[in-house]
C-alpha atoms as a PDB file:
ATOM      1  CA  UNK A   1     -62.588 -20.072-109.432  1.00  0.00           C
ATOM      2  CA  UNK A   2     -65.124 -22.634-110.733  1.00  0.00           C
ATOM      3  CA  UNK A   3     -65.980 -23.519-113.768  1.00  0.00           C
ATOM      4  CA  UNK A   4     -69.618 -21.600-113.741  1.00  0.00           C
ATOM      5  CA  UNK A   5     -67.180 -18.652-112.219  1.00  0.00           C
ATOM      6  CA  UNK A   6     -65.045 -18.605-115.087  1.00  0.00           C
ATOM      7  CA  UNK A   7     -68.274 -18.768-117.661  1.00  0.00           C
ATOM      8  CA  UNK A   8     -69.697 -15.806-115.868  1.00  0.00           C
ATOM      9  CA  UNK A   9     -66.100 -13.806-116.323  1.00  0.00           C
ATOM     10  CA  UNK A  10     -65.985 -14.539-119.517  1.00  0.00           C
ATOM     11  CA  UNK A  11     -69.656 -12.872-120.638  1.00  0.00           C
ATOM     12  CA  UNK A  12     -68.656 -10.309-118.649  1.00  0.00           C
ATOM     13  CA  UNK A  13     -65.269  -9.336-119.752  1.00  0.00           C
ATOM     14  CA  UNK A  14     -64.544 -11.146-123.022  1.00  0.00           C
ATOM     15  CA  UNK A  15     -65.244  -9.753-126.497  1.00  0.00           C
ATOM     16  CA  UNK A  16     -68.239 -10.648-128.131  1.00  0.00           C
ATOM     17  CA  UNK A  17     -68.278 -12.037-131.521  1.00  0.00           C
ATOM     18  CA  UNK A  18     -71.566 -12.126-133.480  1.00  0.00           C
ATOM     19  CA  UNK A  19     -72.199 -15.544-134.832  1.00  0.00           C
ATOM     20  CA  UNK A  20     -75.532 -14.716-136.756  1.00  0.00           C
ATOM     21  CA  UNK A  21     -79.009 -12.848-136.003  1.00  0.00           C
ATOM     22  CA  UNK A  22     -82.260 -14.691-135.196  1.00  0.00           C
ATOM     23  CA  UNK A  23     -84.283 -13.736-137.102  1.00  0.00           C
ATOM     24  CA  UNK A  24     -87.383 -14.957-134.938  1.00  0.00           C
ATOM     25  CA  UNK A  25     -87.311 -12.439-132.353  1.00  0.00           C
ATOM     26  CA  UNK A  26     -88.929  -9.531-133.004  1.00  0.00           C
ATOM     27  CA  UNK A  27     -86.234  -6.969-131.743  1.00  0.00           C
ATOM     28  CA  UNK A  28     -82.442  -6.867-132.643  1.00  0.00           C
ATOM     29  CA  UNK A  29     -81.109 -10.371-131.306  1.00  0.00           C
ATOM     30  CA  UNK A  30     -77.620 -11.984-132.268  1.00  0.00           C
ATOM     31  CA  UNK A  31     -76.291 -14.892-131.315  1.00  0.00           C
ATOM     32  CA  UNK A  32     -72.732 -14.362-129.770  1.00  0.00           C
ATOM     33  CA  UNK A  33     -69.622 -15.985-128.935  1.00  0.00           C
ATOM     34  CA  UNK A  34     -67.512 -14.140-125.703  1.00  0.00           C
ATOM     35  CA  UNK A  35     -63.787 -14.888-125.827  1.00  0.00           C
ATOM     36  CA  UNK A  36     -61.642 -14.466-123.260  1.00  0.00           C
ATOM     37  CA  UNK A  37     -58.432 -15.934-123.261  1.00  0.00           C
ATOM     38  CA  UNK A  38     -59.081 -19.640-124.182  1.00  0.00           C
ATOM     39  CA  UNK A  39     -62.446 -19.249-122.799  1.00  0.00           C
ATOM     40  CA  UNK A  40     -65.121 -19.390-125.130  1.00  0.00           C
ATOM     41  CA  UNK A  41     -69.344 -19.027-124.114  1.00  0.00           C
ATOM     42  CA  UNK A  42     -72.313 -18.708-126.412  1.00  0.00           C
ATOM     43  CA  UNK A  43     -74.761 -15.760-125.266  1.00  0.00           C
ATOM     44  CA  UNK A  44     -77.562 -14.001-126.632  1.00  0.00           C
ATOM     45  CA  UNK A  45     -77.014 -10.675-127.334  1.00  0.00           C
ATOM     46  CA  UNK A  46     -79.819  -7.920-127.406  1.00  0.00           C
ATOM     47  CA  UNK A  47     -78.579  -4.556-128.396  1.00  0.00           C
ATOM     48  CA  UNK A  48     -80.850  -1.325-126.927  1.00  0.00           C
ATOM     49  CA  UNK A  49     -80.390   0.035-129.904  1.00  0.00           C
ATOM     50  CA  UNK A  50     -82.236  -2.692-131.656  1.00  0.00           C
ATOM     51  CA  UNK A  51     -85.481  -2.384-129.465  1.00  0.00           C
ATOM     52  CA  UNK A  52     -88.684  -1.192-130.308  1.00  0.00           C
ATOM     53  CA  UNK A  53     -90.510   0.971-128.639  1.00  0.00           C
ATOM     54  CA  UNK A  54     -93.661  -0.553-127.234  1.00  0.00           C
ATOM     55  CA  UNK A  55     -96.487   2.479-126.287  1.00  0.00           C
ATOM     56  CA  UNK A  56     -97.482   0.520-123.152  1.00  0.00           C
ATOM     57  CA  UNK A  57     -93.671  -0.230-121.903  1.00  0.00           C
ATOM     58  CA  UNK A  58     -92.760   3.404-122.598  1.00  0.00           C
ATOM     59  CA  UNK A  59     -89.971   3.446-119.454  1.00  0.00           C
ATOM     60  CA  UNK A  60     -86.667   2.416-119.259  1.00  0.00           C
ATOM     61  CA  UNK A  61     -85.089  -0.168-121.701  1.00  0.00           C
ATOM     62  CA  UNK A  62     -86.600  -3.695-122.744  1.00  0.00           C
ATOM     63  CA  UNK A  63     -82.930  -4.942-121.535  1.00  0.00           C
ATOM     64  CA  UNK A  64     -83.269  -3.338-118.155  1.00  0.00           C
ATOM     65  CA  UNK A  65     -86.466  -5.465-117.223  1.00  0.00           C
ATOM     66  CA  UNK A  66     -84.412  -8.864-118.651  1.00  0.00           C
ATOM     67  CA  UNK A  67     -81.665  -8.201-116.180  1.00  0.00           C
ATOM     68  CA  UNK A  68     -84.385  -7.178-113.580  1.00  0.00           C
ATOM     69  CA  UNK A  69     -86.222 -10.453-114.116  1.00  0.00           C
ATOM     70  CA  UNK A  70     -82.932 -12.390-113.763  1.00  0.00           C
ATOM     71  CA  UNK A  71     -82.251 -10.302-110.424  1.00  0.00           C
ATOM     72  CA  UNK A  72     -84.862 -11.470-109.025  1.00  0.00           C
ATOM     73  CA  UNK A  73     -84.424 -14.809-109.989  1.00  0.00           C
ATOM     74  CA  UNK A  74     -81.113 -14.865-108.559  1.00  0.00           C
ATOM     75  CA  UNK A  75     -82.452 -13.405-105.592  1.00  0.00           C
ATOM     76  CA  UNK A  76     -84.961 -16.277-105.436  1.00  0.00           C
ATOM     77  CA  UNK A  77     -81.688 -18.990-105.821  1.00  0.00           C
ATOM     78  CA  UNK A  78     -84.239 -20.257-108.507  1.00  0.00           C
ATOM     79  CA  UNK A  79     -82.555 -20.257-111.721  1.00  0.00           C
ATOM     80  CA  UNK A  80     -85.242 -19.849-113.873  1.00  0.00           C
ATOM     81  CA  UNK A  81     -83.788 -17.257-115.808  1.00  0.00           C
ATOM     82  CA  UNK A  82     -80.356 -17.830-117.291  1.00  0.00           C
ATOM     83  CA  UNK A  83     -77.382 -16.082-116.128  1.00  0.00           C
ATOM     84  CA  UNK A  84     -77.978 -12.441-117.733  1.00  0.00           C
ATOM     85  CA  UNK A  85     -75.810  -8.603-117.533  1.00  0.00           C
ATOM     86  CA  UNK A  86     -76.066  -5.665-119.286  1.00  0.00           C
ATOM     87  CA  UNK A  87     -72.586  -4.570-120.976  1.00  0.00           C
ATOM     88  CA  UNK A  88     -71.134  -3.391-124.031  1.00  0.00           C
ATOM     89  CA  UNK A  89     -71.576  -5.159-127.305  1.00  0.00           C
ATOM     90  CA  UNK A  90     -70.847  -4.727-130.797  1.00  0.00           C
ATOM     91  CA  UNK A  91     -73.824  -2.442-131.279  1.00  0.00           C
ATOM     92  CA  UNK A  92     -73.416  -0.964-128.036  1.00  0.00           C
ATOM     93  CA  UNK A  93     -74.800  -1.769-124.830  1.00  0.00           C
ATOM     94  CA  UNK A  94     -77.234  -4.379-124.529  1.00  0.00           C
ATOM     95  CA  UNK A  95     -78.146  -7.528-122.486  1.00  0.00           C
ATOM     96  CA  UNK A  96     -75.980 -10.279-122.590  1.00  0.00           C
ATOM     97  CA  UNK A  97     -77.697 -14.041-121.445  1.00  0.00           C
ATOM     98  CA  UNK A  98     -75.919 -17.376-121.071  1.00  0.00           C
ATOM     99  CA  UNK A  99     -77.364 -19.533-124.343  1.00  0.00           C
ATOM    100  CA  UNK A 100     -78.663 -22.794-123.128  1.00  0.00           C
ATOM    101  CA  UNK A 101     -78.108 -25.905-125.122  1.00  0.00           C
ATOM    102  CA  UNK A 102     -81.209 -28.248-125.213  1.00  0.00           C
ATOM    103  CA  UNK A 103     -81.677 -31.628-125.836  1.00  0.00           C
ATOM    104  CA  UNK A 104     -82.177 -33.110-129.273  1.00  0.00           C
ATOM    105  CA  UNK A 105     -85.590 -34.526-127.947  1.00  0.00           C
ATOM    106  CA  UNK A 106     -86.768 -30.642-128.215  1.00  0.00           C
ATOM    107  CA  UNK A 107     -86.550 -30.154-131.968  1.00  0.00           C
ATOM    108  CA  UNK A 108     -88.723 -33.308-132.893  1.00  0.00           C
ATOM    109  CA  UNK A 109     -91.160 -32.802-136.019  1.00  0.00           C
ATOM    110  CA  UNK A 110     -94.618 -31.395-134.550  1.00  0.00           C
ATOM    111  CA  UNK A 111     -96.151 -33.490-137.545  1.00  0.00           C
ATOM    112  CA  UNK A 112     -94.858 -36.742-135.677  1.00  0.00           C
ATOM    113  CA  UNK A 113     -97.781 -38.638-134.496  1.00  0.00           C
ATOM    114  CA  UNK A 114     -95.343 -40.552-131.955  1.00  0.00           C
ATOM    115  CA  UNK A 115     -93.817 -38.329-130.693  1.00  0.00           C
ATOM    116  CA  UNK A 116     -93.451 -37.333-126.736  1.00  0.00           C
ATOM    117  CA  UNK A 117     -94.941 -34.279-125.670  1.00  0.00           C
ATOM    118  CA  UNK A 118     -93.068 -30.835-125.036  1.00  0.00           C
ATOM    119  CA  UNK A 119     -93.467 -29.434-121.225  1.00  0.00           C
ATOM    120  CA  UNK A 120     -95.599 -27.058-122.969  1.00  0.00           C
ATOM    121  CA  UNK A 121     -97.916 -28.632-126.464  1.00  0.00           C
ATOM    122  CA  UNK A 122    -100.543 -28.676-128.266  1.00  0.00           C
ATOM    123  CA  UNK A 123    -102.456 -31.918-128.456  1.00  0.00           C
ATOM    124  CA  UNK A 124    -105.249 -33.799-129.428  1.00  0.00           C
ATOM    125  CA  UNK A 125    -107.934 -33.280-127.134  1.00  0.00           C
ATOM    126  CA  UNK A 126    -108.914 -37.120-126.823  1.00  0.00           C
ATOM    127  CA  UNK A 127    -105.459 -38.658-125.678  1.00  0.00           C
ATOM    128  CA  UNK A 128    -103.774 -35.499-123.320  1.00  0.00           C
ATOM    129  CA  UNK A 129    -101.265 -37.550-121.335  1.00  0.00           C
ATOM    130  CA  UNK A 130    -100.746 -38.483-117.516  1.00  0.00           C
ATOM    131  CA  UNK A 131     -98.846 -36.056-116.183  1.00  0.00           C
ATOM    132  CA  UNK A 132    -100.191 -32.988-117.957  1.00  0.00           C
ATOM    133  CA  UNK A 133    -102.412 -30.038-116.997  1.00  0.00           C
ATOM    134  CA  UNK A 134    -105.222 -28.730-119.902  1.00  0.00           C
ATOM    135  CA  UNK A 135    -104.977 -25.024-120.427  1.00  0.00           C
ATOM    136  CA  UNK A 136    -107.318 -24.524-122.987  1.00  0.00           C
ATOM    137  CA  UNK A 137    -109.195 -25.880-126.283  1.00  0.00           C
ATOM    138  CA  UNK A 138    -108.750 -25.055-129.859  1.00  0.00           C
ATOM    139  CA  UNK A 139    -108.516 -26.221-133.359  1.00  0.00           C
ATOM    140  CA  UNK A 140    -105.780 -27.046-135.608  1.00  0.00           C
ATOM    141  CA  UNK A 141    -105.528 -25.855-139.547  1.00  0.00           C
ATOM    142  CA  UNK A 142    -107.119 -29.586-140.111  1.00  0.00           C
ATOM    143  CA  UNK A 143    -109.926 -28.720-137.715  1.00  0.00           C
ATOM    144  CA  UNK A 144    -109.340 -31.191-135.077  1.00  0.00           C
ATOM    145  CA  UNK A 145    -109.562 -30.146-131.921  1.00  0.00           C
ATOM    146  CA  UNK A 146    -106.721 -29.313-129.859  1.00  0.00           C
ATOM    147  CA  UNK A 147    -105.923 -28.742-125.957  1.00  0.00           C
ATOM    148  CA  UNK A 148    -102.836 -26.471-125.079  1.00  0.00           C
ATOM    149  CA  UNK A 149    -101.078 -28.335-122.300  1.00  0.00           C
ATOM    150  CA  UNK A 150     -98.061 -27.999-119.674  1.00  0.00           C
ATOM    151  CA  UNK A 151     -96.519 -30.863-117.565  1.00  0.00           C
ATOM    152  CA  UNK A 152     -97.341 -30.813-114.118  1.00  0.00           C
ATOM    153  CA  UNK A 153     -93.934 -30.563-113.643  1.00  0.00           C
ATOM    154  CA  UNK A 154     -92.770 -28.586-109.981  1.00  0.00           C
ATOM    155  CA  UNK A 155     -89.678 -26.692-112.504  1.00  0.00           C
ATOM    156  CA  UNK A 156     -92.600 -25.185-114.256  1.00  0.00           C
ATOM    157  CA  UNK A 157     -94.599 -24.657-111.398  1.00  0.00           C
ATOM    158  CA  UNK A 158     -92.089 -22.580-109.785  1.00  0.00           C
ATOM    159  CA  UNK A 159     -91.565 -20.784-113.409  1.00  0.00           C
ATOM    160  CA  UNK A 160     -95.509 -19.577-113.179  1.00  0.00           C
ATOM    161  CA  UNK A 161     -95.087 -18.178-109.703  1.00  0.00           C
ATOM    162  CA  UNK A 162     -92.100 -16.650-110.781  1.00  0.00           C
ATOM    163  CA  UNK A 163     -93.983 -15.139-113.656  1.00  0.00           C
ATOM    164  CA  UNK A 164     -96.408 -13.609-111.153  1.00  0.00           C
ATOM    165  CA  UNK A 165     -93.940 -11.868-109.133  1.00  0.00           C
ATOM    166  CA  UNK A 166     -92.174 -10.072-112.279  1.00  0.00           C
ATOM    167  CA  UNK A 167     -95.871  -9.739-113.904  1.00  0.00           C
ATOM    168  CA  UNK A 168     -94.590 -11.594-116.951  1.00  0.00           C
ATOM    169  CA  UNK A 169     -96.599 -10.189-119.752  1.00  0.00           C
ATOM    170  CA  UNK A 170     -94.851 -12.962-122.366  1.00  0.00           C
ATOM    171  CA  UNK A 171     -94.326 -16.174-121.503  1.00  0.00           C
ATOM    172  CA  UNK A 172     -95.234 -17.960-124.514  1.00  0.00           C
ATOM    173  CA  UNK A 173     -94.529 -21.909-124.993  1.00  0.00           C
ATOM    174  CA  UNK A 174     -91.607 -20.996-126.892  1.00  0.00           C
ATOM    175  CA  UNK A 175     -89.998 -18.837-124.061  1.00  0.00           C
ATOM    176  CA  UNK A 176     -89.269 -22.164-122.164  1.00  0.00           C
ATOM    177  CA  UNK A 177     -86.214 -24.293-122.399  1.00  0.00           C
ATOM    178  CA  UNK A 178     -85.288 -27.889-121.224  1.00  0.00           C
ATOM    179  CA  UNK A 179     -81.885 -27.428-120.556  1.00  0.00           C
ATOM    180  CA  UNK A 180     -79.018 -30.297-121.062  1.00  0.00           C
ATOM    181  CA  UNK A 181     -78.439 -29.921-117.700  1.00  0.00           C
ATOM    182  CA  UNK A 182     -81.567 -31.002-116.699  1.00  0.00           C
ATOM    183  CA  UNK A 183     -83.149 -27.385-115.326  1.00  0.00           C
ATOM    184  CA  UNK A 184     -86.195 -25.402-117.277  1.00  0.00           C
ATOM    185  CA  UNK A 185     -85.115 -22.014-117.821  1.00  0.00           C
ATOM    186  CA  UNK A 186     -87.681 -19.138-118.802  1.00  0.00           C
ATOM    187  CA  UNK A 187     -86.265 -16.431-121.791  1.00  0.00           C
ATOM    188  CA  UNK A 188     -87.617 -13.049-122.965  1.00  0.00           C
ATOM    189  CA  UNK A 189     -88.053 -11.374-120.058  1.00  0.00           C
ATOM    190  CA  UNK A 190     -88.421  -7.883-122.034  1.00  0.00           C
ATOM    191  CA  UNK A 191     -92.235  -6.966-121.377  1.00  0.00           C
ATOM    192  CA  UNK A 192     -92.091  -7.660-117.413  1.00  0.00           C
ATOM    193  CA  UNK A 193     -92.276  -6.080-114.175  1.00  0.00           C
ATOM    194  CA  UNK A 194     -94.959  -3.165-115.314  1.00  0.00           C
ATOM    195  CA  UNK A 195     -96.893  -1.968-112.586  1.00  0.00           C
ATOM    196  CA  UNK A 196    -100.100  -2.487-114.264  1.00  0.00           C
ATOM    197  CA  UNK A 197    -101.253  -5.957-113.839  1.00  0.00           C
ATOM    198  CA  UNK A 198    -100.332  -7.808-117.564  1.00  0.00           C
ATOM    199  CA  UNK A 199     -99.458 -11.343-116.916  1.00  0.00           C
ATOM    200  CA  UNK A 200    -100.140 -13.657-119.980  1.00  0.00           C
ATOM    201  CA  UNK A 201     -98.996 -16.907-119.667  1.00  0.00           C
ATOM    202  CA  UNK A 202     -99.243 -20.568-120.735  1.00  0.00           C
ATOM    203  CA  UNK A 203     -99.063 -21.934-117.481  1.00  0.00           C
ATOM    204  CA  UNK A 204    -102.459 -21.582-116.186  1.00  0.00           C
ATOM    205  CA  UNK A 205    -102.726 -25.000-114.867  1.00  0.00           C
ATOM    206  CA  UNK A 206    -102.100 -24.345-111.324  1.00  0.00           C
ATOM    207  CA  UNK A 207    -104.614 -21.323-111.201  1.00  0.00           C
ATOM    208  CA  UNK A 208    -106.437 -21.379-108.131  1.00  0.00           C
ATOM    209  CA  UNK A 209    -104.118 -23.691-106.390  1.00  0.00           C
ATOM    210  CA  UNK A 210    -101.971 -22.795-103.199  1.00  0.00           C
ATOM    211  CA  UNK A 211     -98.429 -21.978-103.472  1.00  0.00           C
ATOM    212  CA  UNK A 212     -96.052 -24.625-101.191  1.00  0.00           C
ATOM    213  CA  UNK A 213     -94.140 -23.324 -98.102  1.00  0.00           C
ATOM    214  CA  UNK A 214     -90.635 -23.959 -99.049  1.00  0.00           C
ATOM    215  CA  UNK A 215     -91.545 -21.248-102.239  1.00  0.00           C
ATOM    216  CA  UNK A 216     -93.437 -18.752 -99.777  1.00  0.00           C
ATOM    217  CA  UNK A 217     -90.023 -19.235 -97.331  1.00  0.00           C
ATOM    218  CA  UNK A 218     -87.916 -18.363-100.655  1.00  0.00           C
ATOM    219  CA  UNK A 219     -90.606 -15.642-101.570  1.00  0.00           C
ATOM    220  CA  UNK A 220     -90.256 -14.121 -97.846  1.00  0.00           C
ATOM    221  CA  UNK A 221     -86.216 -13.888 -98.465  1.00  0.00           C
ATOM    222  CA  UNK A 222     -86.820 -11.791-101.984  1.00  0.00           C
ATOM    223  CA  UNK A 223     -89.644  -9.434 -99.948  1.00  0.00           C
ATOM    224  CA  UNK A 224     -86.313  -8.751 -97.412  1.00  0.00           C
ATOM    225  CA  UNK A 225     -84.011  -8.344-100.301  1.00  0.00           C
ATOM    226  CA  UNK A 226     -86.363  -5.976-101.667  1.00  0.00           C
ATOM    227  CA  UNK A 227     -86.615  -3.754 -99.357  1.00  0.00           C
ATOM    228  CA  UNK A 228     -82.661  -3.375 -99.303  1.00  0.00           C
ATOM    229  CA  UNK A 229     -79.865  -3.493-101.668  1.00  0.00           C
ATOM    230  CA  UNK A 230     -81.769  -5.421-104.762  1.00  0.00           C
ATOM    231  CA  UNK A 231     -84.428  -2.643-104.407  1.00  0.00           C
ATOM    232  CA  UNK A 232     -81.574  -0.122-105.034  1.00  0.00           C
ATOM    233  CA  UNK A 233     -80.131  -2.267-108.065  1.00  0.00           C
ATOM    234  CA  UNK A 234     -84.055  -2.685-109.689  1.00  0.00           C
ATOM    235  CA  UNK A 235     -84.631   1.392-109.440  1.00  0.00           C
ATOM    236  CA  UNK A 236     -81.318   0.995-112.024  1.00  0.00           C
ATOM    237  CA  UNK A 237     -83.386  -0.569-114.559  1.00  0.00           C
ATOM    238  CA  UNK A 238     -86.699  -0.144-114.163  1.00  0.00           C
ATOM    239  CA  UNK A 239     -89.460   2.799-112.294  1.00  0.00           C
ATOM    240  CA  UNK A 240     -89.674   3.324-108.895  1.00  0.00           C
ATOM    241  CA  UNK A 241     -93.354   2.674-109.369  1.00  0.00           C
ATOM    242  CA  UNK A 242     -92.565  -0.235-111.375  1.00  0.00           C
ATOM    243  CA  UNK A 243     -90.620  -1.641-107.915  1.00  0.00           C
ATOM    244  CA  UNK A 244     -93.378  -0.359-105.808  1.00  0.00           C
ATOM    245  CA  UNK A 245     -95.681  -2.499-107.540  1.00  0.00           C
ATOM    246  CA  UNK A 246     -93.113  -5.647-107.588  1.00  0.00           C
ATOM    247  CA  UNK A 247     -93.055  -5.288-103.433  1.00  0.00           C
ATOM    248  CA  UNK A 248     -97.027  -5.361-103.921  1.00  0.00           C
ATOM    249  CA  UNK A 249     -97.355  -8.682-105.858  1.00  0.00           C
ATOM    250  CA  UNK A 250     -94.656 -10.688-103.167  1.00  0.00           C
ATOM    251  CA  UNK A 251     -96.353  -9.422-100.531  1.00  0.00           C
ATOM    252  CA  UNK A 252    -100.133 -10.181-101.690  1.00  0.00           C
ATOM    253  CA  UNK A 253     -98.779 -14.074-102.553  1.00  0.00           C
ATOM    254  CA  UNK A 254     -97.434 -14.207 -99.180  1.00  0.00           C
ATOM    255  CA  UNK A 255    -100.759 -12.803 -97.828  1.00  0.00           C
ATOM    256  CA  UNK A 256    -103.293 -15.084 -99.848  1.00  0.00           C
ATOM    257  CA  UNK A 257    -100.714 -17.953-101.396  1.00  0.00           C
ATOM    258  CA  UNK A 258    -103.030 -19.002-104.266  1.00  0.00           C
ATOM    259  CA  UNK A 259    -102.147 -18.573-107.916  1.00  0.00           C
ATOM    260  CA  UNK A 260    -104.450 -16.207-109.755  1.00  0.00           C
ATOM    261  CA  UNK A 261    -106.829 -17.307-112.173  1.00  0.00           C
ATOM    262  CA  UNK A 262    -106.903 -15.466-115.548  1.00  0.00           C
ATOM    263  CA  UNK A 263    -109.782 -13.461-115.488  1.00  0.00           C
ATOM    264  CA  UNK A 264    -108.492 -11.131-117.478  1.00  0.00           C
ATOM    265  CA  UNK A 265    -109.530 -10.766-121.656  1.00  0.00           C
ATOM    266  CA  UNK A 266    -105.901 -11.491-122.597  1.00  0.00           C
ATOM    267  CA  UNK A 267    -104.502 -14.284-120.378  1.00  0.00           C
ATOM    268  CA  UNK A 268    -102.764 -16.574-123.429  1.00  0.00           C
ATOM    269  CA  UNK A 269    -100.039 -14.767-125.386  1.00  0.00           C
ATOM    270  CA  UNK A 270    -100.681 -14.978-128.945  1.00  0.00           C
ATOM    271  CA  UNK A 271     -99.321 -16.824-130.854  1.00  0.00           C
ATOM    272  CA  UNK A 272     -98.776 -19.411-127.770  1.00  0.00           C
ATOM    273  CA  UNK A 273     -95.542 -20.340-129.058  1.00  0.00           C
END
């Protein structure tokens, strides 16, 4: 067994201890330890009894479309979400995610002027750096004018496809980690996969820009997948419309392979991070 074998046994078998809650999110979270043996993993643990109903998500569980999202992800062989089950907690069931350790480099002060940019930041509008794609404009509480940017980084580019695919109605800058391991992982899956278009993102700056072949070949696998056993698993968690509609959005980016532009009212999540 490998040592990412034995890490995935142990969140799925070993007792979870709560650490502490965060207090940020804006349903029941915990931060957990799983123990097995002499095994130990950090996870994030979301209880269903600590969700909130949302009028516009009314189906299922908010858990349900976080292990859907990492499903499909899986399915992908992306990793973009983190390694993520639904099992039995110390508030009941709930879903259960592999916490990812990030660097130092990703808790620097906001206020310091030398600072290196996030993958996703706000910044003055005069001196956005190579490498990054403008979003939008805005002011700061000083007034001065701000641009919300993203690296144009291909880990992030993949990330806004994949938020296409589940309809990601969330992904704020916050929602996006830098792992130690040197992969970007994507978080908070909860408000996904409705069959009503809702995609709000902060990674508009690909819009209008085709998708690359080796993603459409990986996108083509997950339409296959679909249609079989995953499609079973999904109906688990989330509507049969709601799957319906996820079959829809693969094949319509394999059909046209463009990104969509947001033409919608809503397209930012707010607040952005």
């Amino acid at each position: 067994m490998t040592q990412t074998d034995e890490r995935d046994e142990t969140l799925r078998s070993g007792e979870l201890k709560i650490l502490g809650r965060i207090r940020s999110a804006s349903n029941a979270t915990f931060l957990c330890e799983a123990l097995r043996g002499a095994d130990s993993v950090h996870c994030v643990y979301k209880p269903v009894a600590g969700e909130q109903p949302l009028w516009d998500f009314p189906d299922g569980t908010l858990a349900g479309r976080e292990f859907s999202a990492f499903a499909i992800s899986a399915a992908l062989s992306w990793d973009v979400v983190p390694y993520t089950l639904i099992r039995d907690g110390p508030a009941g069931p709930g879903m259960v995610q592999l916490w990812i350790d990030q660097s130092d480099a990703d808790d620097d002060d906001e206020g310091d002027a030398d600072r290196e940019p996030g993958l996703v930041d706000l910044w003055p509008t005069e001196s956005v750096p190579e490498g990054y794609l403008s979003v939008l404009r805005a002011y700061d509480y000083t007034g001065g004018e701000v641009t919300l940017i993203h690296a144009d980084d291909p880990r992030l580019r993949r990330m806004a496809v994949f938020d296409v695919i589940v309809n990601n109605a969330d992904r704020k800058g916050g929602h996006i980690l830098s792992g130690l391991d040197g992969r970007v992982y994507g978080v908070d899956h909860g408000i996904s996969m409705h069959a009503q278009e809702k995609l709000r993102t902060v990674l508009w700056g690909w819009a209008g820009k085709p998708i690359d072949d080796p993603t459409l070949e990986e996108m083509a696998g997950l339409q296959e997948r679909l249609a079989g056993s995953l499609g079973e698993e999904l109906r688990e968690h989330i509507t049969a419309v709601e799957v319906a509609a996820l079959c829809g959005r693969v094949r319509a980016l394999l059909a046209d392979p463009v990104m969509p532009d947001p033409n919608r009212r809503s397209p930012i999540p707010w607040p952005a991070f």
